[in-house]
Protein backbone atom coordinates (compact mmCIF):
# COMPACT_ATOMS: atom_id res chain seq x y z
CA UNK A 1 102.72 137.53 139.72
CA UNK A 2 104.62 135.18 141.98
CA UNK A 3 105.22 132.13 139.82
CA UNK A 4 108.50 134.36 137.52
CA UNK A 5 110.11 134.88 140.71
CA UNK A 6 109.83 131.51 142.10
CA UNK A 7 110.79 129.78 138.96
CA UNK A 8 113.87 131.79 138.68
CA UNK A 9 114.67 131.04 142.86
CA UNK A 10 113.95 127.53 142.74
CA UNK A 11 116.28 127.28 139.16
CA UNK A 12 118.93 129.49 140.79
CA UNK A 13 118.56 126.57 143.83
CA UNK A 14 119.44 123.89 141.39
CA UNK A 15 116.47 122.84 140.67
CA UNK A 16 115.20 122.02 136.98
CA UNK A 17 118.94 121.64 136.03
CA UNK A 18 118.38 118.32 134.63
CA UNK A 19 114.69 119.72 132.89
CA UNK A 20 116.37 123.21 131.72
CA UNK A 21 113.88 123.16 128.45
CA UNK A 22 111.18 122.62 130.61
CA UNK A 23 112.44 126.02 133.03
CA UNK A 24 112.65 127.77 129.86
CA UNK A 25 109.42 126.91 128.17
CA UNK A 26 107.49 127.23 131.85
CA UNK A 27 109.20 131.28 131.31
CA UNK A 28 108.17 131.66 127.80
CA UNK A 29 104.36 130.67 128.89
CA UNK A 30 104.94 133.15 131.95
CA UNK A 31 106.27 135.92 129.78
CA UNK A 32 104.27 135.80 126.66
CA UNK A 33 104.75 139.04 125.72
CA UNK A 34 108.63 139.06 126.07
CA UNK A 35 111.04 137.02 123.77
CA UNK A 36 112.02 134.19 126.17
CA UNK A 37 115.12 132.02 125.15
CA UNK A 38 117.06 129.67 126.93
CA UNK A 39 119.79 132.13 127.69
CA UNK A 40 116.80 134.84 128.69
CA UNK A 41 116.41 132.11 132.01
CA UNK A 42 120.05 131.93 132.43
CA UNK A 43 120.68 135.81 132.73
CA UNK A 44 117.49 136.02 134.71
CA UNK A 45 118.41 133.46 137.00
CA UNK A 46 122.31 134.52 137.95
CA UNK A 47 124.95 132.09 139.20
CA UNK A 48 123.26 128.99 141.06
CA UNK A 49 123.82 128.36 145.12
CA UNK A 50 123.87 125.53 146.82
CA UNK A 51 120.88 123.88 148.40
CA UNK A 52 120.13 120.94 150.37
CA UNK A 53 116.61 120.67 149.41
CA UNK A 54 115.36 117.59 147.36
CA UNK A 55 114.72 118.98 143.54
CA UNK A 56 111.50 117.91 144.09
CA UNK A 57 110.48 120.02 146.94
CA UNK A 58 111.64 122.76 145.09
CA UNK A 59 109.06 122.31 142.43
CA UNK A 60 106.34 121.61 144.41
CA UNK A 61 106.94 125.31 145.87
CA UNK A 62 106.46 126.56 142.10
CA UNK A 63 103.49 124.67 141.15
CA UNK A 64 102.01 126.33 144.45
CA UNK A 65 103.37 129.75 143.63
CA UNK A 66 101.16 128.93 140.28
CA UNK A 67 98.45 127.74 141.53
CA UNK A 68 98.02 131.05 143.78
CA UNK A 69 98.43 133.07 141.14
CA UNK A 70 95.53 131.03 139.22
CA UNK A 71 93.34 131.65 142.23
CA UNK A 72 94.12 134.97 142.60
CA UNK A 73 93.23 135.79 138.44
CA UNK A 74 91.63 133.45 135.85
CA UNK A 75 93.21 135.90 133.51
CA UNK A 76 96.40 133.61 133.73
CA UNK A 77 94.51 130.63 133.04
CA UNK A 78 96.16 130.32 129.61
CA UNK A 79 100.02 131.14 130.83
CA UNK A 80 100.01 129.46 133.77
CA UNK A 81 98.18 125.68 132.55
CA UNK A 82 101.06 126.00 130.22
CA UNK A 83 104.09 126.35 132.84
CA UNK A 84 102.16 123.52 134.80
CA UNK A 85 102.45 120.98 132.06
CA UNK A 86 105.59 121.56 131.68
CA UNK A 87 105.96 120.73 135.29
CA UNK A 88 103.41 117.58 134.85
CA UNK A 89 106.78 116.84 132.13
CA UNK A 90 109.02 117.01 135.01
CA UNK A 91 107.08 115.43 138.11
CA UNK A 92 107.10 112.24 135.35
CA UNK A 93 110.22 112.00 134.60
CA UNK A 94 110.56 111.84 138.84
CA UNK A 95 107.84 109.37 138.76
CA UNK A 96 109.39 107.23 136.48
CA UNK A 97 112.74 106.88 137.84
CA UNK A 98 111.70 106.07 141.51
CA UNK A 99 109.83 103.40 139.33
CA UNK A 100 112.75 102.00 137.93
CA UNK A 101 114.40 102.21 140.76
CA UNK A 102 116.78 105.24 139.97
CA UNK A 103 115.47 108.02 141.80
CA UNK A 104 119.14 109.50 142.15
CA UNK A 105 118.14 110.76 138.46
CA UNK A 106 115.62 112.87 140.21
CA UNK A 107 113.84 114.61 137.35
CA UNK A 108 116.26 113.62 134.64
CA UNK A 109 114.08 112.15 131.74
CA UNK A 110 114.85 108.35 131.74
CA UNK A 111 112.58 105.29 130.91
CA UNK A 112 109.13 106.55 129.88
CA UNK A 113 105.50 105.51 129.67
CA UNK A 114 103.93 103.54 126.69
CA UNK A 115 101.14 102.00 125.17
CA UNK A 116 100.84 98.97 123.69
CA UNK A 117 100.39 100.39 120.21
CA UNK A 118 104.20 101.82 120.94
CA UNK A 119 105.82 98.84 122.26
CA UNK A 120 104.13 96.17 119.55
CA UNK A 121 106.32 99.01 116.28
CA UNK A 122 108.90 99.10 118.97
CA UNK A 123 108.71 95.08 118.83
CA UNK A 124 108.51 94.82 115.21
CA UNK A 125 111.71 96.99 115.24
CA UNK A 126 111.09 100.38 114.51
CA UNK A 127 113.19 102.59 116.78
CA UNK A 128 111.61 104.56 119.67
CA UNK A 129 112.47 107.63 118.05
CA UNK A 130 111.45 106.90 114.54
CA UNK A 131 107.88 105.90 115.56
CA UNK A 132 106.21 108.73 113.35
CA UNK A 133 103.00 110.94 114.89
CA UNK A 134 103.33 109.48 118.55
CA UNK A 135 102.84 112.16 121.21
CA UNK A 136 103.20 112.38 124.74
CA UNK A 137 99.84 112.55 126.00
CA UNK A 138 98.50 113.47 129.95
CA UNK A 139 96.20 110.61 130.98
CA UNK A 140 94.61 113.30 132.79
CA UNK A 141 94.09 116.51 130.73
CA UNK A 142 96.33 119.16 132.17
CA UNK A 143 93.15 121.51 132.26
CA UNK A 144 91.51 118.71 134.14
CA UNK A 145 94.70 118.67 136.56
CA UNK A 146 94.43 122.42 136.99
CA UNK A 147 90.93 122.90 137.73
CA UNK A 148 91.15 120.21 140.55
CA UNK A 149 94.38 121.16 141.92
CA UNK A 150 92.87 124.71 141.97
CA UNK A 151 89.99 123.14 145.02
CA UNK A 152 92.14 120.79 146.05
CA UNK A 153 95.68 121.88 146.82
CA UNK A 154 96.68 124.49 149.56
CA UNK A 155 100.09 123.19 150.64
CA UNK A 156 103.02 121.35 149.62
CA UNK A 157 102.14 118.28 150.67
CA UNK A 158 98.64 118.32 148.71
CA UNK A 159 100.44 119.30 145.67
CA UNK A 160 102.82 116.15 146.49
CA UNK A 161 100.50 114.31 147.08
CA UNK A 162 97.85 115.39 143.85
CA UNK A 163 100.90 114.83 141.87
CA UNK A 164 101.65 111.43 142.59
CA UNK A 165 98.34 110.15 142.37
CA UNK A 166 97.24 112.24 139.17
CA UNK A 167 100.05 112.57 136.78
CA UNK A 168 100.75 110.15 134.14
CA UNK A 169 102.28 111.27 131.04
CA UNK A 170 102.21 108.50 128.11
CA UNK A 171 103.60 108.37 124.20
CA UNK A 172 100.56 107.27 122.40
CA UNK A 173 100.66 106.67 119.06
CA UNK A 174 98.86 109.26 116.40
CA UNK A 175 95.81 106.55 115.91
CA UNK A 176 95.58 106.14 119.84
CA UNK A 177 95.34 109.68 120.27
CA UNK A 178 92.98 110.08 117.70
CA UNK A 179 90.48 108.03 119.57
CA UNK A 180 90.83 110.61 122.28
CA UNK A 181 90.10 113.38 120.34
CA UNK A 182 87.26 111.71 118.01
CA UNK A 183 85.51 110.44 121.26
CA UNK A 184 85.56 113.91 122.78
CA UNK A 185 87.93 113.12 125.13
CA UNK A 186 90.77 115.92 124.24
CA UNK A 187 90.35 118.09 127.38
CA UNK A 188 87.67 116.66 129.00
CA UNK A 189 87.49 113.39 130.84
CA UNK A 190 83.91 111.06 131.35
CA UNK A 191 82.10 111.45 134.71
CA UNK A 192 82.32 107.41 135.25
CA UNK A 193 85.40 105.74 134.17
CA UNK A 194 88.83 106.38 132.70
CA UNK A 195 89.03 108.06 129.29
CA UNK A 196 91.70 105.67 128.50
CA UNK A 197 89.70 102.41 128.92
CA UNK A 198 86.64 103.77 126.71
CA UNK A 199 88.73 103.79 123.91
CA UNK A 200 90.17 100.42 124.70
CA UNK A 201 94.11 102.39 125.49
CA UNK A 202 96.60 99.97 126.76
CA UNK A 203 99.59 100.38 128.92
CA UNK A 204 102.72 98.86 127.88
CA UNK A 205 103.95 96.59 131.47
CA UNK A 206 107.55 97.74 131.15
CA UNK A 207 109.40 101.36 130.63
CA UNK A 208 110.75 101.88 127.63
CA UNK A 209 113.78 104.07 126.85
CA UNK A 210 114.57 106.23 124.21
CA UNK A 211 111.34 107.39 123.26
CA UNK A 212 112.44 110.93 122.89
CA UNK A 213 111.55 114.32 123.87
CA UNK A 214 108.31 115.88 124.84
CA UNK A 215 107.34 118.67 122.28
């Protein structure tokens, strides 16, 4: 199974320094039948070395290495959807801050996306992090994301590419999810339309900061 050793090369590389829960919990999906903790990816991975590669090259080469190892077994269907949503976590955060217009943050989690049912308790002063039940939802369902990506994506630049046009992570709150769910929507998106407009899902216009942390 490729994806362990190119996790650990491209986090030995410098890459997911600013995302380290994200490494780890990509290596606790890989490894589910080993204890994984944060210090399990820092002995595995050694003493870092320099590299002049953008971060985000570097992760592009893992989400490959996964998606090979997906083709080459269904079996890891379960570990390996897991280790790509954390990377859909990370390829956001990227997202976002060339956005904002702070792409030196590279993957660092910054200014994040939200809906309108967010920003309106954000508005009427309830702090980001307070805001009790939201989640960070995938406007595409990461099973969705891996079963195209699967077909689709052969080389680095179709994962770049896939990536930029698919992902977008969003904190909904817990009665804007629960229109996913209760429309059927959970893992599954309709054959015409976006999942998002059926059940009348709105994007905030701004990035908000301070949200929190995806769980």
């Amino acid at each position: 199974m490729q994806s362990v050793n190119k996790l650990l090369e491209i986090n030995k590389l410098g890459a997911l320094t600013n995302t380290n829960v994200q490494a780890w919990r990509a290596l606790r999906f890989l490894l589910p039948n080993e204890t994984v903790l944060a210090q399990t990816l820092i002995d595995k991975t050694g003493d870092k070395v320099q590299c002049d590669l953008p971060e985000i090259d570097l992760v592009d080469e893992f989400i490959l290495a996964l998606l090979e190892d997906l083709r080459e077994d269904s079996k890891y269907k379960k570990t390996h959807n897991g280790a790509l949503r954390e990377m859909t976590i990370v390829y956001q955060n990227y997202i976002n801050n060339v956005r904002n217009g702070t792409s030196e943050r590279t993957t660092k989690r910054g200014k994040q996306i939200v809906s309108t049912g967010i920003a309106e308790a954000i508005e009427n002063g309830v702090k980001p992090k307070k805001i009790l039940g939201k989640i960070l939802e995938h406007r595409t369902p990461v099973k969705v994301i891996s079963e195209q990506m699967i077909v689709k994506c052969y080389t680095l630049d179709d994962v770049r590419k896939f990536m930029l046009k698919n992902v977008e992570l969003v904190w909904l709150t817990k009665a804007e999810n629960d229109r996913i769910d209760a429309a059927g929507y959970k893992k599954s998106i309709p054959k015409d339309g976006d999942r998002y407009d059926i059940v009348g899902i709105e994007l905030h216009n701004e990035l908000v900061s301070g949200v929190g942390f995806a769980m």
